[in-house]
C-alpha atoms as a PDB file:
ATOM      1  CA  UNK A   1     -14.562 -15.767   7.525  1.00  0.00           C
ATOM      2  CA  UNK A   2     -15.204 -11.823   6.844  1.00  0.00           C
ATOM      3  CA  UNK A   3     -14.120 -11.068  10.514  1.00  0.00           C
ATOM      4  CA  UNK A   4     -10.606 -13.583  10.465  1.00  0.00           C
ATOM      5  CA  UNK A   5     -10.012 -11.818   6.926  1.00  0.00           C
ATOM      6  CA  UNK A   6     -11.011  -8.138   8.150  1.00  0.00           C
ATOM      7  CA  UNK A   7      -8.170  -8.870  11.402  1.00  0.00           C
ATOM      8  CA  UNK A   8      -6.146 -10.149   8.983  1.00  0.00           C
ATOM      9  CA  UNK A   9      -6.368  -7.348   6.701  1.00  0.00           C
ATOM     10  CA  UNK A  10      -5.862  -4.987   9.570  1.00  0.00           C
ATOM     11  CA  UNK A  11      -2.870  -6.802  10.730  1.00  0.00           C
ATOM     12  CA  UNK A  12      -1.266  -6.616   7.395  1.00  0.00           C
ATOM     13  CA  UNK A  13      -1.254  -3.211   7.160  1.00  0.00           C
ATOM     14  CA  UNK A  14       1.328  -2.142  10.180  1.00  0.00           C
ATOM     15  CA  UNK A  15       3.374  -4.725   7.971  1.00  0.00           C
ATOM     16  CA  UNK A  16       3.070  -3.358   4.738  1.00  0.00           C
ATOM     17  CA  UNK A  17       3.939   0.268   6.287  1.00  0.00           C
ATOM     18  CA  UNK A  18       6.956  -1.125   8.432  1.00  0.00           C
ATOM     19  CA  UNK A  19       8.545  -2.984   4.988  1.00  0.00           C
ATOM     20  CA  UNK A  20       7.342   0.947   2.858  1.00  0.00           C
ATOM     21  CA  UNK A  21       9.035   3.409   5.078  1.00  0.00           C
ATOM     22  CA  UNK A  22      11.913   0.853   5.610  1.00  0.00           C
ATOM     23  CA  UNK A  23      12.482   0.391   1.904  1.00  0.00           C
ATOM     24  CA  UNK A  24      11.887   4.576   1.575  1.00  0.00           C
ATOM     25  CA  UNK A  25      14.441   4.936   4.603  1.00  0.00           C
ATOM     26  CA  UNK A  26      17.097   2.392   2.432  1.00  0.00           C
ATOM     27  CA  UNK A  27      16.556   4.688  -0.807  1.00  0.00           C
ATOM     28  CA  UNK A  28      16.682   7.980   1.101  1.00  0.00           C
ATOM     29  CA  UNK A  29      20.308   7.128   3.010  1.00  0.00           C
ATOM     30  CA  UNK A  30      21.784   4.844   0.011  1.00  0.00           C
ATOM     31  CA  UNK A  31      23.827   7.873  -1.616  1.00  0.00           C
ATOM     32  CA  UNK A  32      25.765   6.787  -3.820  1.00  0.00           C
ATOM     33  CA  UNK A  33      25.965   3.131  -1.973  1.00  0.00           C
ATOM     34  CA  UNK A  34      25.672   0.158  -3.720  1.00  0.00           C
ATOM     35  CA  UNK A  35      22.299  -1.996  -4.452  1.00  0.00           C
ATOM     36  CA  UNK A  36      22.825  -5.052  -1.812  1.00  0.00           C
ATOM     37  CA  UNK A  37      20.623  -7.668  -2.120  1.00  0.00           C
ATOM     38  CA  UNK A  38      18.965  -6.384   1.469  1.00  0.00           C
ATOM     39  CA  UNK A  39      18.220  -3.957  -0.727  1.00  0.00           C
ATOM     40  CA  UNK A  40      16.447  -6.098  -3.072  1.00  0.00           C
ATOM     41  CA  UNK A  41      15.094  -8.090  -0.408  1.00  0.00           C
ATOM     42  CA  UNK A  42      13.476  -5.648   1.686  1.00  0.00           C
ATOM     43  CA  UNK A  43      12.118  -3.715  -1.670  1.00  0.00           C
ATOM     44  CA  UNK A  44      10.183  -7.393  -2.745  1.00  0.00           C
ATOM     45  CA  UNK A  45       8.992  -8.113   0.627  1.00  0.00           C
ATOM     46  CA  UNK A  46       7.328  -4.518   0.577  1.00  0.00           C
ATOM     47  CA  UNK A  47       5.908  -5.231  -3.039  1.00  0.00           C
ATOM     48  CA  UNK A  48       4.747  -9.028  -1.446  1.00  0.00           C
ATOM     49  CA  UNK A  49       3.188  -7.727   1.197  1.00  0.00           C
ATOM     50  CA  UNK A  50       1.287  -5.004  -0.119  1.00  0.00           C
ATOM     51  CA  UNK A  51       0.166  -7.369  -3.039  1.00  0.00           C
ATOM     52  CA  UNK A  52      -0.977  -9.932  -0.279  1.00  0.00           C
ATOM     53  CA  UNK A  53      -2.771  -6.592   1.766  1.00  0.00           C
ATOM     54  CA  UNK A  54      -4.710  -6.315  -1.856  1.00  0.00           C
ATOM     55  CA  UNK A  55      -5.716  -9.708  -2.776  1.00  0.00           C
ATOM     56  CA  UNK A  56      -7.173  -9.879   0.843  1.00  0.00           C
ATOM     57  CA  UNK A  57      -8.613  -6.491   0.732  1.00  0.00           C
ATOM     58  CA  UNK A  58     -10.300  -7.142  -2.670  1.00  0.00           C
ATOM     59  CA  UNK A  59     -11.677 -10.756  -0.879  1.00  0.00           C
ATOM     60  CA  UNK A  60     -12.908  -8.259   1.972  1.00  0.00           C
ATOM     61  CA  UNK A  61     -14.421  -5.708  -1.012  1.00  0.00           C
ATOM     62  CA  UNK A  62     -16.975  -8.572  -2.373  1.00  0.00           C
ATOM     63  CA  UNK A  63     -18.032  -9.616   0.691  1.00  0.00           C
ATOM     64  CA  UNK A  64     -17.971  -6.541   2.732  1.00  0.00           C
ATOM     65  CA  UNK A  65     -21.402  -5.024   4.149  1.00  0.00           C
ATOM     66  CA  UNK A  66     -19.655  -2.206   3.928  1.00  0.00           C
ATOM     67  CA  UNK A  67     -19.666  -2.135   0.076  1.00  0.00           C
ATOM     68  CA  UNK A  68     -23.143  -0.691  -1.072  1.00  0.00           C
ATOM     69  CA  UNK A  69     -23.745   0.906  -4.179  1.00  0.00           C
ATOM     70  CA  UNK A  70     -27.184   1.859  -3.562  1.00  0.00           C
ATOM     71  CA  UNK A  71     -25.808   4.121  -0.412  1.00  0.00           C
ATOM     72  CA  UNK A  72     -23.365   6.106  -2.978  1.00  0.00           C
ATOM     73  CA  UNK A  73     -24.787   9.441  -0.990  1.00  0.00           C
ATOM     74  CA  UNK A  74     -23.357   8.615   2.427  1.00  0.00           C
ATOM     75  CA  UNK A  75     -20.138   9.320   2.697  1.00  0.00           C
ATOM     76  CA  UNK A  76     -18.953   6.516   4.427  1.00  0.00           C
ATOM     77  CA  UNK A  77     -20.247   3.942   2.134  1.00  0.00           C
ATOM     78  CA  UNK A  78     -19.109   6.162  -0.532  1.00  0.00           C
ATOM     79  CA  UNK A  79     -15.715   5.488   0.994  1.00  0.00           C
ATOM     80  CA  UNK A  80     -15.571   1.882   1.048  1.00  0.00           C
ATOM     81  CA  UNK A  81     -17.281   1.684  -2.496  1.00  0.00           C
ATOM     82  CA  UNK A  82     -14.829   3.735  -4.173  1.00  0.00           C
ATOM     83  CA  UNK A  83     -12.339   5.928  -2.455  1.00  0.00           C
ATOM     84  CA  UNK A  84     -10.625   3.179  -0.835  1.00  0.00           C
ATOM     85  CA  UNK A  85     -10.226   0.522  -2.964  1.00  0.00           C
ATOM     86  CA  UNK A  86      -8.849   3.186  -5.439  1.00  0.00           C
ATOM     87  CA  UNK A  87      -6.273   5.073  -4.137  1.00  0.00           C
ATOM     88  CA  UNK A  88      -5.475   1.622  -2.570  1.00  0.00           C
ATOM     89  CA  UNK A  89      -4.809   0.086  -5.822  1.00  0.00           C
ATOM     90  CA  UNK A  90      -3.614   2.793  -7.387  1.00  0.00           C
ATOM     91  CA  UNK A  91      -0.729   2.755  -3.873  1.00  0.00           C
ATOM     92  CA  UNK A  92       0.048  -0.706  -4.782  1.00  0.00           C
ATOM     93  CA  UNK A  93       0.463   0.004  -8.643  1.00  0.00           C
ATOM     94  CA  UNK A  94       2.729   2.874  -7.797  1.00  0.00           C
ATOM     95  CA  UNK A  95       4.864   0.473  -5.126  1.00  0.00           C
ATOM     96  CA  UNK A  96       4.577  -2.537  -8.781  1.00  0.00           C
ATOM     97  CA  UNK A  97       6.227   0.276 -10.627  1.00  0.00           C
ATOM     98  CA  UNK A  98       8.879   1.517  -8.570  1.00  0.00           C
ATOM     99  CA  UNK A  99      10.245  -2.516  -7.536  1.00  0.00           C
ATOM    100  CA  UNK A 100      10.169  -2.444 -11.413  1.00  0.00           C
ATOM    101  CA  UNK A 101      12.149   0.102 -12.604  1.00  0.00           C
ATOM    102  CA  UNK A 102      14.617  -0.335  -9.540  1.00  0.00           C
ATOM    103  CA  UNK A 103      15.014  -4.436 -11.196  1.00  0.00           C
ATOM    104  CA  UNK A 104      15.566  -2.933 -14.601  1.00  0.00           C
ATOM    105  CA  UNK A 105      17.513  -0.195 -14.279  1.00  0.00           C
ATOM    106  CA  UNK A 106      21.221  -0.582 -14.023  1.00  0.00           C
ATOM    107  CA  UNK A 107      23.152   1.850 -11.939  1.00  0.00           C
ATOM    108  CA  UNK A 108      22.421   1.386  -8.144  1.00  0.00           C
ATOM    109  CA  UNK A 109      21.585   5.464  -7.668  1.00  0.00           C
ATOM    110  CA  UNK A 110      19.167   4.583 -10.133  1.00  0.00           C
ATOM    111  CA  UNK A 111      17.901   1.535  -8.411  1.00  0.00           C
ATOM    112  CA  UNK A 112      17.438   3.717  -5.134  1.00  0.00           C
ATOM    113  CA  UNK A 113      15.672   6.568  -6.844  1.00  0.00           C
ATOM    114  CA  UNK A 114      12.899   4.322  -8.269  1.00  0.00           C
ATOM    115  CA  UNK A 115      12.461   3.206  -5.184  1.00  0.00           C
ATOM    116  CA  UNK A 116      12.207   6.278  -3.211  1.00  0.00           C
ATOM    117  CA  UNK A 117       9.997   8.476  -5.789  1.00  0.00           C
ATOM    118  CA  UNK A 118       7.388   5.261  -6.593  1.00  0.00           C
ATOM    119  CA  UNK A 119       7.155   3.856  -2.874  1.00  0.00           C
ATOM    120  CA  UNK A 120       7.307   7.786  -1.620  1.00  0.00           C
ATOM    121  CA  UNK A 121       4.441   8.570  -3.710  1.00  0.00           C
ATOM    122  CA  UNK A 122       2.467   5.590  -2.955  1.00  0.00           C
ATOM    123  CA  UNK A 123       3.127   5.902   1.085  1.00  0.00           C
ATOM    124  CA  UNK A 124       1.784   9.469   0.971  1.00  0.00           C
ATOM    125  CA  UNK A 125      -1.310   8.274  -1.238  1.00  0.00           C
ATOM    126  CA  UNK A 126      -2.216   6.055   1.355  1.00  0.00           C
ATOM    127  CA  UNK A 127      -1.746   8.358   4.238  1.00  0.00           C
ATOM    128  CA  UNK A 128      -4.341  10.324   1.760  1.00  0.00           C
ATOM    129  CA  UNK A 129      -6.574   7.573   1.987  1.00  0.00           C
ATOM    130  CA  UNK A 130      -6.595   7.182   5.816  1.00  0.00           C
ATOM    131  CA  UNK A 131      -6.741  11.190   6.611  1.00  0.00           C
ATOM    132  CA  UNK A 132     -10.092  11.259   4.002  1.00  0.00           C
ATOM    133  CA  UNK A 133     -11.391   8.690   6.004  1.00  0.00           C
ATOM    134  CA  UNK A 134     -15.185   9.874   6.923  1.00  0.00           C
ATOM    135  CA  UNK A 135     -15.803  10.067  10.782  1.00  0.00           C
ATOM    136  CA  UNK A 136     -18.447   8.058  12.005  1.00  0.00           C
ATOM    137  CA  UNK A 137     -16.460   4.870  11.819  1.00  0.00           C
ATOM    138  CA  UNK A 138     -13.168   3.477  14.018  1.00  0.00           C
ATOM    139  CA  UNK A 139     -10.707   3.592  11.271  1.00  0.00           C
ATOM    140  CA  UNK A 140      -9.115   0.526  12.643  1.00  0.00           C
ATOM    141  CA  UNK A 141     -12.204  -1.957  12.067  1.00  0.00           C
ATOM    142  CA  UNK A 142     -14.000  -2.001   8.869  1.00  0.00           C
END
């Protein structure tokens, strides 16, 4: 199970990037463009996928060897027991925010502004999270 999941979870993450920068991309070139429902559609398919990407990655958390709190002095445990899961969630409440105030605001320049600053942010807090990565470790398999 841990090993399907872990694939999974490693899959999921080219997807949730692809749907990001595509919804960042979208914001960036709207202008002063309306707010299509591609728009829409592409922005909640980001915000589903990246809230799938966490529900599987907390799964992974619990039953992770990788997750040791006695080994809070290495640096690469220290990573999986904290730095990850954090700026990860902390990404995905940024991405929550952005889809939010792009579905309640009401201009479409404001739509496409939420959606650039939040997802922006969030994008380069994950890129954070994979450059802090400690060596020692493929960053592609957990």
């Amino acid at each position: 199970m841990y090993t399907g999941l872990l694939h999974l979870h490693s899959f999921l993450r080219y997807i949730v990037l692809i749907l990001v920068l595509l919804s960042i991309f979208q914001a960036v070139t709207a202008g002063n463009k309306p707010y299509t429902a591609t728009n829409k559609k592409i922005n909640l398919f980001a915000l589903i996928s990246a809230h799938t990407q966490l529900l599987i990655g907390l799964v992974l958390y619990f039953i992770s060897p990788m997750v040791d709190f006695s080994q809070m002095k290495n640096p690469i445990y220290r990573y999986w027991n904290v730095e990850h899961i954090t700026m990860m969630i902390l990404a995905i409440v940024l991405i929550t925010i952005g889809y939010s105030k792009s579905k309640k605001a009401i201009e479409a320049k404001a739509k496409h502004r939420a959606i650039y600053i939040y997802y922006t942010i969030a994008i380069v807090l994950v890129l954070v999270a994979i450059l802090s990565m400690p060596a020692g470790r493929p960053k592609w398999n957990m």
